[in-house]
C-alpha atoms as a PDB file:
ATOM      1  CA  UNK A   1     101.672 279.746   5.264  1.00  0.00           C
ATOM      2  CA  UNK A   2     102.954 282.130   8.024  1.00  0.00           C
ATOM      3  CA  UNK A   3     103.608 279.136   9.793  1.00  0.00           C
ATOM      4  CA  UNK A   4     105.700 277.419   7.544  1.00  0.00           C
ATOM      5  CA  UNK A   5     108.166 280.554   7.204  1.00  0.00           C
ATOM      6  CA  UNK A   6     108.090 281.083  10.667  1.00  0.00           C
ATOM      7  CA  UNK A   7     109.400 277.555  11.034  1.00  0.00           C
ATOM      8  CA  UNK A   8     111.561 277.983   8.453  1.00  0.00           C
ATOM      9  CA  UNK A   9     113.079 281.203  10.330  1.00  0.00           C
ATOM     10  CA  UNK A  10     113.298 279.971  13.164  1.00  0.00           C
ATOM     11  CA  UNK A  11     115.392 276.551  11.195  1.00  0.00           C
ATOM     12  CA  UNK A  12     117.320 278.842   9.304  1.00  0.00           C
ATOM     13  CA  UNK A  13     117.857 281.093  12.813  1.00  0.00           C
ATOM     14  CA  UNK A  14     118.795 277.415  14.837  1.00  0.00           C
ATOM     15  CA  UNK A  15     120.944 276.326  12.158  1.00  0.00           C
ATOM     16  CA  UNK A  16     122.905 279.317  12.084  1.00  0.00           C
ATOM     17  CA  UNK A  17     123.287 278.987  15.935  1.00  0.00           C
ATOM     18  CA  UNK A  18     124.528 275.352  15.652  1.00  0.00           C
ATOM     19  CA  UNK A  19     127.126 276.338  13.633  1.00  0.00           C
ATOM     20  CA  UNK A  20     128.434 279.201  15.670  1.00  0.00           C
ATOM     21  CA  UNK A  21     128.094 277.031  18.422  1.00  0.00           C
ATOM     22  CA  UNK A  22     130.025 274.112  17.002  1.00  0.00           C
ATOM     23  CA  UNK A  23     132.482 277.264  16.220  1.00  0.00           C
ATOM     24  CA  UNK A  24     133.062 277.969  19.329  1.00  0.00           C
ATOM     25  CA  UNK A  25     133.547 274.614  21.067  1.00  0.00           C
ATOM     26  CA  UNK A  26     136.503 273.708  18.182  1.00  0.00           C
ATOM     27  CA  UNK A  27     138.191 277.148  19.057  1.00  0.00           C
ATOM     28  CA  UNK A  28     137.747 276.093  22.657  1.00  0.00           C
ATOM     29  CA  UNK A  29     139.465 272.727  22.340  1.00  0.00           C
ATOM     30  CA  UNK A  30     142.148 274.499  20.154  1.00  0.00           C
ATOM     31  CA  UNK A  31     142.937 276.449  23.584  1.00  0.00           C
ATOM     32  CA  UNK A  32     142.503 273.758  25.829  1.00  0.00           C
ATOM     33  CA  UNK A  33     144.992 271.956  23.924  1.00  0.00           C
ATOM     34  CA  UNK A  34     147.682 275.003  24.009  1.00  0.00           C
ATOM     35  CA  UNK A  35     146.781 275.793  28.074  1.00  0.00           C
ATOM     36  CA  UNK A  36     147.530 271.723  28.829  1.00  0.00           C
ATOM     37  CA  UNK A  37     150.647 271.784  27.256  1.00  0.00           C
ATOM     38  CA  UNK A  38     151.634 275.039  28.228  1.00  0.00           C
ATOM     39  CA  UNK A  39     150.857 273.511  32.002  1.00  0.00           C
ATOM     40  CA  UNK A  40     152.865 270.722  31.407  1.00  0.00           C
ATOM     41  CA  UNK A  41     155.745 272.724  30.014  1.00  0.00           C
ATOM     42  CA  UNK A  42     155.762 274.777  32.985  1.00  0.00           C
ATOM     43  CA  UNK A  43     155.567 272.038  35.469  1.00  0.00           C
ATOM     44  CA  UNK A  44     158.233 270.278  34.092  1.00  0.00           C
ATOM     45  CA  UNK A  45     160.140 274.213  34.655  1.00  0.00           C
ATOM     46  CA  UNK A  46     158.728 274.108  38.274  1.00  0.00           C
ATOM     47  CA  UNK A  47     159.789 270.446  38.736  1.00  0.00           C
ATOM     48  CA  UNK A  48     163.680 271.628  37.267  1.00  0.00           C
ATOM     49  CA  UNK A  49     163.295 275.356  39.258  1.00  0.00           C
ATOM     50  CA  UNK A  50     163.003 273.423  42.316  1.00  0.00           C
ATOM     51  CA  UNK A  51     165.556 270.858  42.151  1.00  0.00           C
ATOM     52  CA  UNK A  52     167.964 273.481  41.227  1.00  0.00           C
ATOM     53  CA  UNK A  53     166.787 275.434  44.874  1.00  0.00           C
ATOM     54  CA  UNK A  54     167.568 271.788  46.592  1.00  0.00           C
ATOM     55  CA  UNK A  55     170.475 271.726  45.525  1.00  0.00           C
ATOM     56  CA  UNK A  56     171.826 275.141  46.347  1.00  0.00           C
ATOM     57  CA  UNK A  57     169.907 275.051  49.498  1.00  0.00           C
ATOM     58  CA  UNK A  58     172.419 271.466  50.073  1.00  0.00           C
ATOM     59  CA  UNK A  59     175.420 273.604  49.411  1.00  0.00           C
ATOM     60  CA  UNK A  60     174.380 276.558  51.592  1.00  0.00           C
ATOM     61  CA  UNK A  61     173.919 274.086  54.288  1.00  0.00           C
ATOM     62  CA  UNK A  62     176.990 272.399  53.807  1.00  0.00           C
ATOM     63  CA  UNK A  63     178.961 275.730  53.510  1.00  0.00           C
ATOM     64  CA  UNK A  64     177.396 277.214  57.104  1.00  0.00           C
ATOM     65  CA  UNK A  65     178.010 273.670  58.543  1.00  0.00           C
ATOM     66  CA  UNK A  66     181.971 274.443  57.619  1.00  0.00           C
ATOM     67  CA  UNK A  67     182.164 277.969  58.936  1.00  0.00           C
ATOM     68  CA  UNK A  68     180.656 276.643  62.302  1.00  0.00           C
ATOM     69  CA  UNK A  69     182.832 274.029  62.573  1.00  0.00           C
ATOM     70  CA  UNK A  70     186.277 275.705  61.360  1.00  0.00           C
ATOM     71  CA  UNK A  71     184.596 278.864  64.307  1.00  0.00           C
ATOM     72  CA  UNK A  72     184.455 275.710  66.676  1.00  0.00           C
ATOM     73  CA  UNK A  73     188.039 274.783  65.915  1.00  0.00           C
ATOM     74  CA  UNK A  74     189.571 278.356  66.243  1.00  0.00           C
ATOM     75  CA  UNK A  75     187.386 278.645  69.729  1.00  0.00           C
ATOM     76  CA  UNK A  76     188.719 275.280  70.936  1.00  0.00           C
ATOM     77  CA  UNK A  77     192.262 276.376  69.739  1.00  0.00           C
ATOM     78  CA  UNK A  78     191.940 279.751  71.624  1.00  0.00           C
ATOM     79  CA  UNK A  79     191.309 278.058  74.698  1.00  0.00           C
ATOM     80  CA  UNK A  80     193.890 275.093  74.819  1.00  0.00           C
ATOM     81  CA  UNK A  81     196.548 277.242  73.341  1.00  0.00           C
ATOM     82  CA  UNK A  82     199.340 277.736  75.866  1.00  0.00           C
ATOM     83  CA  UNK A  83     199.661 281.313  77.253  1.00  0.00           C
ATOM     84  CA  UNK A  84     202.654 283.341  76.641  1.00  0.00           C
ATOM     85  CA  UNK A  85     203.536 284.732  79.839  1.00  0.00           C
ATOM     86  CA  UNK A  86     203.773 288.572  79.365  1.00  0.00           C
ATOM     87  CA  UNK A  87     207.370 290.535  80.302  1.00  0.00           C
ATOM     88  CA  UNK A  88     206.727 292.872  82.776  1.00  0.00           C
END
């Protein structure tokens, strides 16, 4: 007899576990779900972030590449430029 309530503790005790277990593995695939999209939402923000750097990182380029070359011009001008004699 002490045997059969034991084992029917220890089914009552296992079943109880299951549950909670099988608890806890749907609240963990609830999360997983939210943390995958929430990776994918933020990749596709990393993926836009960056392109947005590319492209001001093209303009920045192309601005410096002007100043240089209108600083070329005025240096070329300053030295082909005819000399105004001085009145002494």
């Amino acid at each position: 007899m002490i045997s059969v309530e034991t084992d029917l503790t220890k089914k009552t005790q296992l079943e109880f576990e299951l549950k909670r277990s099988k608890g806890s593995v749907e609240i963990y695939k609830s999360q997983l779900e939210t943390l995958k999209q929430r990776e994918e939402d933020l990749t596709t923000e990393l993926r836009t972030e960056q392109a947005k750097l590319e492209e001001l990182e093209n303009h920045l380029n192309l601005l410096e590449q002007t100043i240089e070359n209108d600083r070329q011009k005025l240096e070329s001008d300053k030295t082909t430029a005819p000399r105004i004699p001085q009145n002494e």
